[in-house]
N, C-alpha and C. Protein backbone atom coordinates (compact mmCIF):
# COMPACT_ATOMS: atom_id res chain seq x y z
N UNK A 1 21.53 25.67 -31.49
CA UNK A 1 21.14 25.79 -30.10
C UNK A 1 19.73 25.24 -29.89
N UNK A 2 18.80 25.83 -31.36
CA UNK A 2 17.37 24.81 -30.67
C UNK A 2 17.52 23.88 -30.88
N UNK A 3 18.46 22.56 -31.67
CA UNK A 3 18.38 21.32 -31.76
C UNK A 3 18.92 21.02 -30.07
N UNK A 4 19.75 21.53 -29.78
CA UNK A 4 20.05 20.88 -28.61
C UNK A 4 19.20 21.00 -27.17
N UNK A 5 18.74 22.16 -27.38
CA UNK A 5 17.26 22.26 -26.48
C UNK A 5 16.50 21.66 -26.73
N UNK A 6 15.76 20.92 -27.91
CA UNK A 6 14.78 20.19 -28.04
C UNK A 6 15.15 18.83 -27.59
N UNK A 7 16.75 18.07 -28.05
CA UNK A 7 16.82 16.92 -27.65
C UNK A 7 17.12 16.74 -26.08
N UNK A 8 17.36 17.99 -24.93
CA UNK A 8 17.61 17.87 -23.87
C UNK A 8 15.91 17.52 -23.14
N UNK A 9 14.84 18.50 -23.82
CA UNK A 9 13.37 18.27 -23.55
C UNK A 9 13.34 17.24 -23.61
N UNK A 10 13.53 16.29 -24.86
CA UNK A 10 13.01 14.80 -25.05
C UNK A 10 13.54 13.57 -24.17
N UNK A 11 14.93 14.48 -23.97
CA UNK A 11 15.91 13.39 -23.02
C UNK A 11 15.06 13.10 -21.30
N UNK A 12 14.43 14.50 -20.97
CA UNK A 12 13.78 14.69 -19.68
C UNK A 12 12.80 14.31 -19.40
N UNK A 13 11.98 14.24 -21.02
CA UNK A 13 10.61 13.98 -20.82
C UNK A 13 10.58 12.27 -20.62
N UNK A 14 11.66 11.66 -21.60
CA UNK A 14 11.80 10.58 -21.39
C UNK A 14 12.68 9.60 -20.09
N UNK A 15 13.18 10.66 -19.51
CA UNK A 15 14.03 10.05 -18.19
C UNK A 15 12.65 9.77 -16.95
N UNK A 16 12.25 11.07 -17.37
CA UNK A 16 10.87 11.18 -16.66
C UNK A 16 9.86 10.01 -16.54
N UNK A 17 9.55 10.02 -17.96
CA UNK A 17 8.58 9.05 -18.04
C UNK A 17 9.32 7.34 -17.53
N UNK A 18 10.05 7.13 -17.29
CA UNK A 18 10.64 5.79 -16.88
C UNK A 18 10.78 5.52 -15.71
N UNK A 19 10.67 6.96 -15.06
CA UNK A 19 10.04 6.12 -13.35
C UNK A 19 8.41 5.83 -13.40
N UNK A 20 7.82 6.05 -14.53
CA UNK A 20 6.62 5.80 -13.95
C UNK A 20 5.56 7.02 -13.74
N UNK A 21 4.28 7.07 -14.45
CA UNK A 21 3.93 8.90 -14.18
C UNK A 21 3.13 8.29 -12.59
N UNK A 22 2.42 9.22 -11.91
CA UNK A 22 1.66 9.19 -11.30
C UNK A 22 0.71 9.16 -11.28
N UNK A 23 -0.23 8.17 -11.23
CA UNK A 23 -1.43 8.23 -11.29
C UNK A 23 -2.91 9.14 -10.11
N UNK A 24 -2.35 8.21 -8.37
CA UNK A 24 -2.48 8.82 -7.29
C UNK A 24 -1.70 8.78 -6.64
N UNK A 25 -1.07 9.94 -5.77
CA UNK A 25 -0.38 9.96 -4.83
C UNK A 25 -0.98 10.15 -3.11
N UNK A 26 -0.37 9.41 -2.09
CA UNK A 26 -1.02 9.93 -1.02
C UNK A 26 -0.13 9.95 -0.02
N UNK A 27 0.07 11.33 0.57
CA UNK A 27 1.26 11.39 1.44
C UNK A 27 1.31 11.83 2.87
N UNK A 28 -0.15 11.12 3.08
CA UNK A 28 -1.45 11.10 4.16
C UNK A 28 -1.55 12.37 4.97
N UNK A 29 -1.07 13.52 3.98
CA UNK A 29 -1.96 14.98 4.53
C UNK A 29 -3.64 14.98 4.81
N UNK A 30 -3.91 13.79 4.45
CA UNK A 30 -5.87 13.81 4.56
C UNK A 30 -5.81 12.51 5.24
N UNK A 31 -5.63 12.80 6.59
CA UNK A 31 -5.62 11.11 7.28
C UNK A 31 -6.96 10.55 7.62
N UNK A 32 -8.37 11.33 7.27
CA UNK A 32 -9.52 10.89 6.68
C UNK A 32 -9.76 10.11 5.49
N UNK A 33 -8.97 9.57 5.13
CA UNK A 33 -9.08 8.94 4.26
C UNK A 33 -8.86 7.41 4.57
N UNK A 34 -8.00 7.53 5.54
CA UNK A 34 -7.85 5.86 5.97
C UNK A 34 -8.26 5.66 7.22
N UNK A 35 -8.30 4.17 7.53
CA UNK A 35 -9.33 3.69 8.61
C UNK A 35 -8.65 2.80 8.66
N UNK A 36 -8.48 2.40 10.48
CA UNK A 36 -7.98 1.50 11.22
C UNK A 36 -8.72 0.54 11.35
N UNK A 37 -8.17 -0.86 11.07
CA UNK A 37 -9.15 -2.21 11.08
C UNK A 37 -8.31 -3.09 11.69
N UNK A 38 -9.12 -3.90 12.67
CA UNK A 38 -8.24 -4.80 13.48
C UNK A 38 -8.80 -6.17 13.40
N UNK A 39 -8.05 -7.60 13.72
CA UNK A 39 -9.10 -8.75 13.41
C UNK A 39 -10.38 -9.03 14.58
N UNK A 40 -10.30 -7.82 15.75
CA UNK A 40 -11.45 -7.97 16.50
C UNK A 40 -12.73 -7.65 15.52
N UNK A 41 -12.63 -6.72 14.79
CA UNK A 41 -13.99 -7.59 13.99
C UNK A 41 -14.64 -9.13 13.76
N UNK A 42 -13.84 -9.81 13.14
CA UNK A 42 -14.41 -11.06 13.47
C UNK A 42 -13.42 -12.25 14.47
N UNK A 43 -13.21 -11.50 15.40
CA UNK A 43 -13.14 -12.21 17.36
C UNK A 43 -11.81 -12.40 17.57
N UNK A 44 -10.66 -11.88 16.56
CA UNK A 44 -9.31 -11.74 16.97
C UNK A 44 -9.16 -11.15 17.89
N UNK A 45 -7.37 -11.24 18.33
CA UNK A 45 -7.30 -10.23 19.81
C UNK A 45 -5.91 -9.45 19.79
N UNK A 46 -5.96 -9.18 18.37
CA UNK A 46 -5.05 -7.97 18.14
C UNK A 46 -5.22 -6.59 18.29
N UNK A 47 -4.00 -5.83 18.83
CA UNK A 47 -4.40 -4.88 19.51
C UNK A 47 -3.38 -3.96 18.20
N UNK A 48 -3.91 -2.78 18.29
CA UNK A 48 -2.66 -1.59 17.57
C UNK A 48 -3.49 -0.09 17.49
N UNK A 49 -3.32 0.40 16.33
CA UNK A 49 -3.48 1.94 16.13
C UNK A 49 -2.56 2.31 15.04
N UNK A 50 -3.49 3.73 14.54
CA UNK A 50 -2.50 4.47 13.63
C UNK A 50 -2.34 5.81 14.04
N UNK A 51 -1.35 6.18 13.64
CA UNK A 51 -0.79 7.89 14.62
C UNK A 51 -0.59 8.36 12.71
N UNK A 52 -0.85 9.71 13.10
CA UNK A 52 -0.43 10.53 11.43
C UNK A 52 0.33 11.53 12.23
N UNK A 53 1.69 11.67 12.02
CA UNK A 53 2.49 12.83 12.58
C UNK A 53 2.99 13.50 11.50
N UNK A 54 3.96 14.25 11.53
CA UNK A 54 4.93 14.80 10.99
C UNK A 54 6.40 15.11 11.51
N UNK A 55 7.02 14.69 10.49
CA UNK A 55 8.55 15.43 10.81
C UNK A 55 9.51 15.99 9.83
N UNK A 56 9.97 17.48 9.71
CA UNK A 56 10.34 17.96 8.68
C UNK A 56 9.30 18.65 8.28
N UNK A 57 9.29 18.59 7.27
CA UNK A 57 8.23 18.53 6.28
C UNK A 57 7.03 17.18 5.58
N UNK A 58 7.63 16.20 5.96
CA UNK A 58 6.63 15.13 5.98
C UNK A 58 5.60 14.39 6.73
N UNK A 59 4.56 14.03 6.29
CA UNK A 59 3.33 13.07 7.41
C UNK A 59 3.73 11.89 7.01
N UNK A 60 3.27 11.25 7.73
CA UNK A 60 3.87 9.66 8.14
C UNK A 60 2.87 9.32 8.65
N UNK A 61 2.07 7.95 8.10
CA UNK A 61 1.16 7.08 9.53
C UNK A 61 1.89 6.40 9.99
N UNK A 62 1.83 6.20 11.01
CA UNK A 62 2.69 4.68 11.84
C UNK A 62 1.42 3.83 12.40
N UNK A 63 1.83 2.44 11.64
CA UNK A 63 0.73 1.61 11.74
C UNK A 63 1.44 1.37 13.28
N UNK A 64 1.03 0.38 13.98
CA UNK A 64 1.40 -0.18 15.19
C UNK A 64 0.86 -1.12 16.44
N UNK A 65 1.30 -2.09 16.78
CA UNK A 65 0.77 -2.93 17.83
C UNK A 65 1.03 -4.20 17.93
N UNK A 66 0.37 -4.95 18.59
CA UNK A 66 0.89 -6.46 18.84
C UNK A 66 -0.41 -7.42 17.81
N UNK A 67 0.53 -8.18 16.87
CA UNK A 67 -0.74 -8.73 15.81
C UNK A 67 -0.28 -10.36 16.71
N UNK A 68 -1.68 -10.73 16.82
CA UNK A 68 -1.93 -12.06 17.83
C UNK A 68 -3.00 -13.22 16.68
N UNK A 69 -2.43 -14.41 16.58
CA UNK A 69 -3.04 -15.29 15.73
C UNK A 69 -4.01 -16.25 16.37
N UNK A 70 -3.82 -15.30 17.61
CA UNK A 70 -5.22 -16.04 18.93
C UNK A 70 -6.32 -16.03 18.76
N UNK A 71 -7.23 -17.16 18.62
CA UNK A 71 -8.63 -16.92 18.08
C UNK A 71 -9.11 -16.68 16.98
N UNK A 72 -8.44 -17.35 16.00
CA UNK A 72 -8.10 -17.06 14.40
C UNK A 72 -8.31 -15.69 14.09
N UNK A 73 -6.96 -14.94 14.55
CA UNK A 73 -7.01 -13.63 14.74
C UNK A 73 -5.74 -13.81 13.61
N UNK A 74 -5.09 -12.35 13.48
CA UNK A 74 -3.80 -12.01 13.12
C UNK A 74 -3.99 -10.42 12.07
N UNK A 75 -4.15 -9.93 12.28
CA UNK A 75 -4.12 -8.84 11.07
C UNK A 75 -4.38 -7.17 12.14
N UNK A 76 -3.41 -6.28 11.71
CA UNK A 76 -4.00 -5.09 11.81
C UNK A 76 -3.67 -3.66 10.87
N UNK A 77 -4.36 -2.99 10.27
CA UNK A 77 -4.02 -2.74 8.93
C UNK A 77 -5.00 -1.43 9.29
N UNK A 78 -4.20 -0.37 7.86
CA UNK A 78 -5.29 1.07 7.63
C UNK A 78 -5.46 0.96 6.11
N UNK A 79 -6.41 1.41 5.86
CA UNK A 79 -6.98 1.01 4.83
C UNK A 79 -7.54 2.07 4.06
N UNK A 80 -7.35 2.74 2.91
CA UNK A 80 -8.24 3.39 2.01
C UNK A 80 -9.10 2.95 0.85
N UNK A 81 -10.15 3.53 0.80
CA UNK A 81 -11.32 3.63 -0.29
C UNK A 81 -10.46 4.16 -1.54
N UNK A 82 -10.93 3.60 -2.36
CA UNK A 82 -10.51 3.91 -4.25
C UNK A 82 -11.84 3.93 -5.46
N UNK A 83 -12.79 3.48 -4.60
CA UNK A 83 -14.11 3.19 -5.45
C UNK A 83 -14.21 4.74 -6.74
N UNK A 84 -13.88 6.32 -6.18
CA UNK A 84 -14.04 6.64 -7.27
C UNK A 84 -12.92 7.07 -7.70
N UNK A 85 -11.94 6.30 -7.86
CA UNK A 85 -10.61 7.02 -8.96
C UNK A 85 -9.95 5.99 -9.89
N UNK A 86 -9.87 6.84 -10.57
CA UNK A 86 -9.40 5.96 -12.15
C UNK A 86 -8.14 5.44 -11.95
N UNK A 87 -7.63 4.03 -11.82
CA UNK A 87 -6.93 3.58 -11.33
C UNK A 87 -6.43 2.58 -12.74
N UNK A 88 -7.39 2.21 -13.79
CA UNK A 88 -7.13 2.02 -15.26
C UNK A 88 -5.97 1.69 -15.71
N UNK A 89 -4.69 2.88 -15.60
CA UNK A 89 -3.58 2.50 -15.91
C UNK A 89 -2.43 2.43 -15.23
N UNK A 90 -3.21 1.93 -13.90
CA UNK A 90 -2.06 1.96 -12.85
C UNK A 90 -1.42 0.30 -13.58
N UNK A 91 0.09 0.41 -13.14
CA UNK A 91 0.83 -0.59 -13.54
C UNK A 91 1.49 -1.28 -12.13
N UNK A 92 1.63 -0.41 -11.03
CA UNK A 92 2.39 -0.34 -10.13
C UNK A 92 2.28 0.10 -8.67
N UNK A 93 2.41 -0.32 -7.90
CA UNK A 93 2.27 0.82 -6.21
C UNK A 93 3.85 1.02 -5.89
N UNK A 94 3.95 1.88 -5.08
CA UNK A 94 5.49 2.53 -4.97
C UNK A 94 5.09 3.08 -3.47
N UNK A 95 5.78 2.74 -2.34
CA UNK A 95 5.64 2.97 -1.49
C UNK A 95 6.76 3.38 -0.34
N UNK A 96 6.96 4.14 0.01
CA UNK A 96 8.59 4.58 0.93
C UNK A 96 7.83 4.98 2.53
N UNK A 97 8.55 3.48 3.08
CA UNK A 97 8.27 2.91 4.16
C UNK A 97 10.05 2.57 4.93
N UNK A 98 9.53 2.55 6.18
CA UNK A 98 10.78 2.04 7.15
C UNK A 98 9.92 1.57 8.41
N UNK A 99 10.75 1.07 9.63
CA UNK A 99 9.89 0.13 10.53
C UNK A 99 10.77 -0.76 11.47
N UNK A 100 10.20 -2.01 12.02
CA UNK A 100 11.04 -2.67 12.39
C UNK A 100 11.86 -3.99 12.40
N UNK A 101 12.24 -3.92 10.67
CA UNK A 101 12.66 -5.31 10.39
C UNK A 101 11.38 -6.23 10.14
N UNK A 102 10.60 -5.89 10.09
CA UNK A 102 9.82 -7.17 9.88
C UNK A 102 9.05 -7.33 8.29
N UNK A 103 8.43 -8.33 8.26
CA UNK A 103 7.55 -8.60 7.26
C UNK A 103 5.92 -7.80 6.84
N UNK A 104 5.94 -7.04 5.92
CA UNK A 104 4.54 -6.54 5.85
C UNK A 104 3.75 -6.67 4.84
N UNK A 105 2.93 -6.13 4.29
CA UNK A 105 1.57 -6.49 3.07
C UNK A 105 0.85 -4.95 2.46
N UNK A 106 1.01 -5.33 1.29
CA UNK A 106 -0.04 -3.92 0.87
C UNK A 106 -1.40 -5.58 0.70
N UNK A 107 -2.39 -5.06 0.66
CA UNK A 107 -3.62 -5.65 0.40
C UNK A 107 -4.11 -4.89 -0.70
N UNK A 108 -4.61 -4.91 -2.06
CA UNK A 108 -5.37 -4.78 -2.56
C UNK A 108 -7.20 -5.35 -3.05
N UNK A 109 -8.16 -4.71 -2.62
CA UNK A 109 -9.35 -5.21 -3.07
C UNK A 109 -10.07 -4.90 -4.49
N UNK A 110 -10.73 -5.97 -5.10
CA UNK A 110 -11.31 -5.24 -6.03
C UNK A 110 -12.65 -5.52 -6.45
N UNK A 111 -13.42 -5.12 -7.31
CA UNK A 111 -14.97 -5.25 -7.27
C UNK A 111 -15.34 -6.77 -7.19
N UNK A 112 -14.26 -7.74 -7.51
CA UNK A 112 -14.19 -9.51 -6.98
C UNK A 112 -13.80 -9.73 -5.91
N UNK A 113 -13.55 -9.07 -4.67
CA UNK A 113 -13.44 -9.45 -3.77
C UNK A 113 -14.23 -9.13 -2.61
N UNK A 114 -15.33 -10.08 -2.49
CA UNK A 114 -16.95 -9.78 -2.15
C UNK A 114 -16.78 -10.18 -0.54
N UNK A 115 -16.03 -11.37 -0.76
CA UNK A 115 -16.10 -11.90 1.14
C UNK A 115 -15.04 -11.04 1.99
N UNK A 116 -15.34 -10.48 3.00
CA UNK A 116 -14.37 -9.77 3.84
C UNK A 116 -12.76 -10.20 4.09
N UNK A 117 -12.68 -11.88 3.61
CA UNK A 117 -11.40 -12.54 4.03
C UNK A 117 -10.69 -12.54 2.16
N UNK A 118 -11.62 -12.15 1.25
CA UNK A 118 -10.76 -11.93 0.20
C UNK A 118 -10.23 -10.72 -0.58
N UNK A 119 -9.04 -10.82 -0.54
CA UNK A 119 -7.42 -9.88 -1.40
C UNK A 119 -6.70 -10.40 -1.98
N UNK A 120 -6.18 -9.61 -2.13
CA UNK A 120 -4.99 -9.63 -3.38
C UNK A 120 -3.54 -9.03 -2.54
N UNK A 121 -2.16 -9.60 -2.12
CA UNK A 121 -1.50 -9.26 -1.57
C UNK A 121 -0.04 -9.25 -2.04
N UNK A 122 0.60 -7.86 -1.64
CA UNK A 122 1.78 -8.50 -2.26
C UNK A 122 3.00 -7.71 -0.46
N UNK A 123 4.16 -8.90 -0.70
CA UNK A 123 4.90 -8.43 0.92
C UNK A 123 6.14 -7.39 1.00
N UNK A 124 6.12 -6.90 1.87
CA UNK A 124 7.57 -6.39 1.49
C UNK A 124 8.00 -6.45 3.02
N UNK A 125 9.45 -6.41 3.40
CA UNK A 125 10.00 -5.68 4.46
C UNK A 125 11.00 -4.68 4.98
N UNK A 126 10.55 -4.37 5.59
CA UNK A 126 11.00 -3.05 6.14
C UNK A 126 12.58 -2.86 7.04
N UNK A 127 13.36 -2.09 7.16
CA UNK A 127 14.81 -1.90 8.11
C UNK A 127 14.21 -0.45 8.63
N UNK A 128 15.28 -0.09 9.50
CA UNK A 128 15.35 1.18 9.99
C UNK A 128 15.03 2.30 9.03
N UNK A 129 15.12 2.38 8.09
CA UNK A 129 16.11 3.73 7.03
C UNK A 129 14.33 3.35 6.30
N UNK A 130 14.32 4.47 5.71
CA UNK A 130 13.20 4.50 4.73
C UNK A 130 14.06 4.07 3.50
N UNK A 131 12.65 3.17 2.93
CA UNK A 131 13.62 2.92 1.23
C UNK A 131 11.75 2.50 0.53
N UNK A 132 12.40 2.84 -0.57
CA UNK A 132 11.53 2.66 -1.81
C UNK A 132 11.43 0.97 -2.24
N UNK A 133 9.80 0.87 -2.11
CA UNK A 133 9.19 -0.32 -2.45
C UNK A 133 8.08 -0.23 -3.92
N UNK A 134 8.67 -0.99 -5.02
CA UNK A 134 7.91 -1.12 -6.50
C UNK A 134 7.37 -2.48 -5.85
N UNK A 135 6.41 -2.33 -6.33
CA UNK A 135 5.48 -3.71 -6.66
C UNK A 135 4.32 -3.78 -7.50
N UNK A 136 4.71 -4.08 -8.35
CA UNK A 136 3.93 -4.28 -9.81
C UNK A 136 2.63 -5.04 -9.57
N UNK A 137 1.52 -4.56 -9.70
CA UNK A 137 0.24 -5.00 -9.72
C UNK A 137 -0.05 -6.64 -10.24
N UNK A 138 0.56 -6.62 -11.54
CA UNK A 138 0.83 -8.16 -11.48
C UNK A 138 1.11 -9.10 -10.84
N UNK A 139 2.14 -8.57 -9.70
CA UNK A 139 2.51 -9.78 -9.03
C UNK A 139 2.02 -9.68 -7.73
N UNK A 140 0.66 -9.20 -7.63
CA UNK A 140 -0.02 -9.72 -6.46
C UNK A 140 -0.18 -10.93 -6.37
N UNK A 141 -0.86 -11.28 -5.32
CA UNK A 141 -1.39 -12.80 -5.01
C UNK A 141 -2.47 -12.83 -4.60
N UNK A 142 -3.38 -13.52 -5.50
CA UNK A 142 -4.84 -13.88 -4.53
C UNK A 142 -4.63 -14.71 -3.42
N UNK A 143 -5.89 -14.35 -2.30
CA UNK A 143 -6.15 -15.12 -1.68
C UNK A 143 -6.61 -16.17 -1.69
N UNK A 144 -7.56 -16.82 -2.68
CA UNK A 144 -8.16 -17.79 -2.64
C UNK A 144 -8.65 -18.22 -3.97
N UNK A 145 -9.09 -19.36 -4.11
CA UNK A 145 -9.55 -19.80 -5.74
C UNK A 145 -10.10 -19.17 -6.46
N UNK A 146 -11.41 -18.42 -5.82
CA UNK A 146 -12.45 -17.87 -6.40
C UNK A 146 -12.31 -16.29 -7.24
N UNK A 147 -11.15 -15.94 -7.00
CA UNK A 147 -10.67 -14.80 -7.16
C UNK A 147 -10.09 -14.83 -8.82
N UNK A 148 -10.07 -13.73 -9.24
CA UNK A 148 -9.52 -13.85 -10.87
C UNK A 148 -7.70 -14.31 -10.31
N UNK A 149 -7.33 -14.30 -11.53
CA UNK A 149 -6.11 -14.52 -11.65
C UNK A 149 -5.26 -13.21 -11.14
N UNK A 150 -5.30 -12.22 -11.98
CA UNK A 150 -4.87 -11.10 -11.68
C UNK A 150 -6.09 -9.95 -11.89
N UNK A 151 -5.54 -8.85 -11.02
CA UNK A 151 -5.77 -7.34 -10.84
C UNK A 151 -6.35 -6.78 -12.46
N UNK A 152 -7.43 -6.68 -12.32
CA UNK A 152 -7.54 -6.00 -12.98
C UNK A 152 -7.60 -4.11 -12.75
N UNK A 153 -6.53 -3.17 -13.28
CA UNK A 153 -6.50 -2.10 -12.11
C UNK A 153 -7.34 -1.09 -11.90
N UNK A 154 -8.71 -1.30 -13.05
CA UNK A 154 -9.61 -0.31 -13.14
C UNK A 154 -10.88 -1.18 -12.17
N UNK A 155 -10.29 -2.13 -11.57
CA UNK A 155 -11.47 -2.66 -10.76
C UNK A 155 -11.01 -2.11 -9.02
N UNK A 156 -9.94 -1.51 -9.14
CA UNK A 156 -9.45 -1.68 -7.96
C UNK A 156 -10.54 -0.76 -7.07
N UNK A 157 -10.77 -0.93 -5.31
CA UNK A 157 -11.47 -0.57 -4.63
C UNK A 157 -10.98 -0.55 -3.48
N UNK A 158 -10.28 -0.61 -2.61
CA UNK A 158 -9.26 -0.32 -1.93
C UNK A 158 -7.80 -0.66 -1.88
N UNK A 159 -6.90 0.02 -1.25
CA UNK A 159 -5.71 -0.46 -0.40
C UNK A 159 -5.52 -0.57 0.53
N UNK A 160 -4.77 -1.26 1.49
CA UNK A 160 -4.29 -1.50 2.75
C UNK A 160 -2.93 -1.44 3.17
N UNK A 161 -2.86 -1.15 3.64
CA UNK A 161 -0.95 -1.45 4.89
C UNK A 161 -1.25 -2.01 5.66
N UNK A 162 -0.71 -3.30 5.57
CA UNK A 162 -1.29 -4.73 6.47
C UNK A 162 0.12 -5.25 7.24
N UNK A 163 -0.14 -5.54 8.92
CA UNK A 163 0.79 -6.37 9.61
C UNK A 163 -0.45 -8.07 10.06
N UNK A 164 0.36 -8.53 9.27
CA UNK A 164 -0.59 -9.60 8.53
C UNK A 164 0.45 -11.18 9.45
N UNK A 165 -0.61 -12.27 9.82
CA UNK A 165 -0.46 -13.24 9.50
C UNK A 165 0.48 -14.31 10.62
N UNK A 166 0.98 -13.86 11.52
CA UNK A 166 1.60 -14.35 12.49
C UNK A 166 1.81 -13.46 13.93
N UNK A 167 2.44 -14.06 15.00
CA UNK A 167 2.85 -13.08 16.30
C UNK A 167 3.71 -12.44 15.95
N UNK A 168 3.66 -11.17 16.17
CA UNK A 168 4.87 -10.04 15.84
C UNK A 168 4.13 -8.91 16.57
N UNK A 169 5.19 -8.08 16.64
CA UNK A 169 4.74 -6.50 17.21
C UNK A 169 5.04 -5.60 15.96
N UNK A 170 3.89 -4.79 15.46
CA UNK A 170 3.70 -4.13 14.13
C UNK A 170 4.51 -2.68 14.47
N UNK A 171 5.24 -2.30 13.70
CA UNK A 171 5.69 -0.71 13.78
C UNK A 171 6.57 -0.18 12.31
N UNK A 172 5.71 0.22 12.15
CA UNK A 172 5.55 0.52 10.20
C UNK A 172 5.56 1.86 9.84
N UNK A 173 6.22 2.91 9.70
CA UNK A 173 6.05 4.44 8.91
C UNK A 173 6.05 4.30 7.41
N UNK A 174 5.15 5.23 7.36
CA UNK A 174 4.71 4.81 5.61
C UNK A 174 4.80 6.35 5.37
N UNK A 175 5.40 7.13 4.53
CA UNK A 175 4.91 8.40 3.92
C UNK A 175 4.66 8.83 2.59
N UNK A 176 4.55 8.10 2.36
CA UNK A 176 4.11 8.06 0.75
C UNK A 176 3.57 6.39 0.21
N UNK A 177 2.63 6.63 -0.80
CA UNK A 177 2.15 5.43 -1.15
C UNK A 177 1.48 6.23 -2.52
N UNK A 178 1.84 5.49 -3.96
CA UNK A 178 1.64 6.09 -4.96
C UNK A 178 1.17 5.21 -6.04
N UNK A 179 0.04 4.71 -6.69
CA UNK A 179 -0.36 4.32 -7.83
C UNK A 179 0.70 4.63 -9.19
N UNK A 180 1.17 4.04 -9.76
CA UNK A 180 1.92 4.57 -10.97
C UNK A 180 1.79 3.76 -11.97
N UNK A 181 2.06 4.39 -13.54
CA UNK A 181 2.36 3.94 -14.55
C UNK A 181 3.35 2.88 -14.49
């Protein structure tokens, strides 16, 4: 009987460990933590907002608004600080999102990305139904030359939920967003 209890432990510990441990989780109960940024900072004329509700038992931000590429505009995004958490052996972001069909962006920054117009991005899109988004730190994409190749993940310094890059109307629920092994 204890052999078979021990190999059911190992079986769990190891089923376990193959989604991935957690490094940070955020399931925006502290909606102080993120900040609404629009490209009217530098003279876009995109308009939106973020709402933190709940339903059920879950919080949800809903990014939202009309992203306009008027005036070398296009972007509107919420954004968190990471400067102090050990982010080292993150391998992965995992994010369970739904919305409206469209195209979206996590942004990652890191202690190399000095000019306000440089990240690291990777896309996903969204349907009605919430569903689970992996995206492996590796396969970000820089923005621009000057940037390393890849992520390094103990440099990391923020994230974003970005409606990025063309005319569209943004409407994005995010309730979870998780750093992982």
């Amino acid at each position: 009987m204890q052999k078979i209890l021990i190999v059911l432990l190992l079986s769990i510990t190891f089923i376990s460990g193959s989604n991935g441990e957690n490094i940070l989780k955020d399931n925006f109960t502290n909606k102080n933590e993120w900040t609404y940024i629009a490209d009217n900072v530098m003279g876009g004329v995109s308009k939106g907002g973020v709402k933190f509700n709940s339903f059920d038992s879950d919080v949800y931000a809903l990014l939202s608004g009309d992203v306009s590429t008027e005036n070398n505009g296009g972007f509107i995004q919420i954004r968190r600080e990471l400067k102090n958490i050990d982010l080292s052996r993150a391998k992965s972001i995992r994010l369970y999102a739904r919305g409206n069909n469209e195209k979206y962006f996590i942004f990652l920054r890191t202690t190399g990305t000095i000019l306000p117009w440089q990240y690291y991005s990777h896309e996903f899109t969204v349907n009605e139904e919430y569903n689970e988004f992996i995206m492996p730190i590796k396969d970000f994409k820089k923005s621009g030359t000057l940037l390393a190749k890849q992520i390094n993940p103990k440099k990391i310094t923020s994230v974003a939920i970005v409606a990025y890059g063309r005319d569209h109307v943004a409407e994005i629920y995010v309730k979870e967003l998780e750093f992982i092994e």
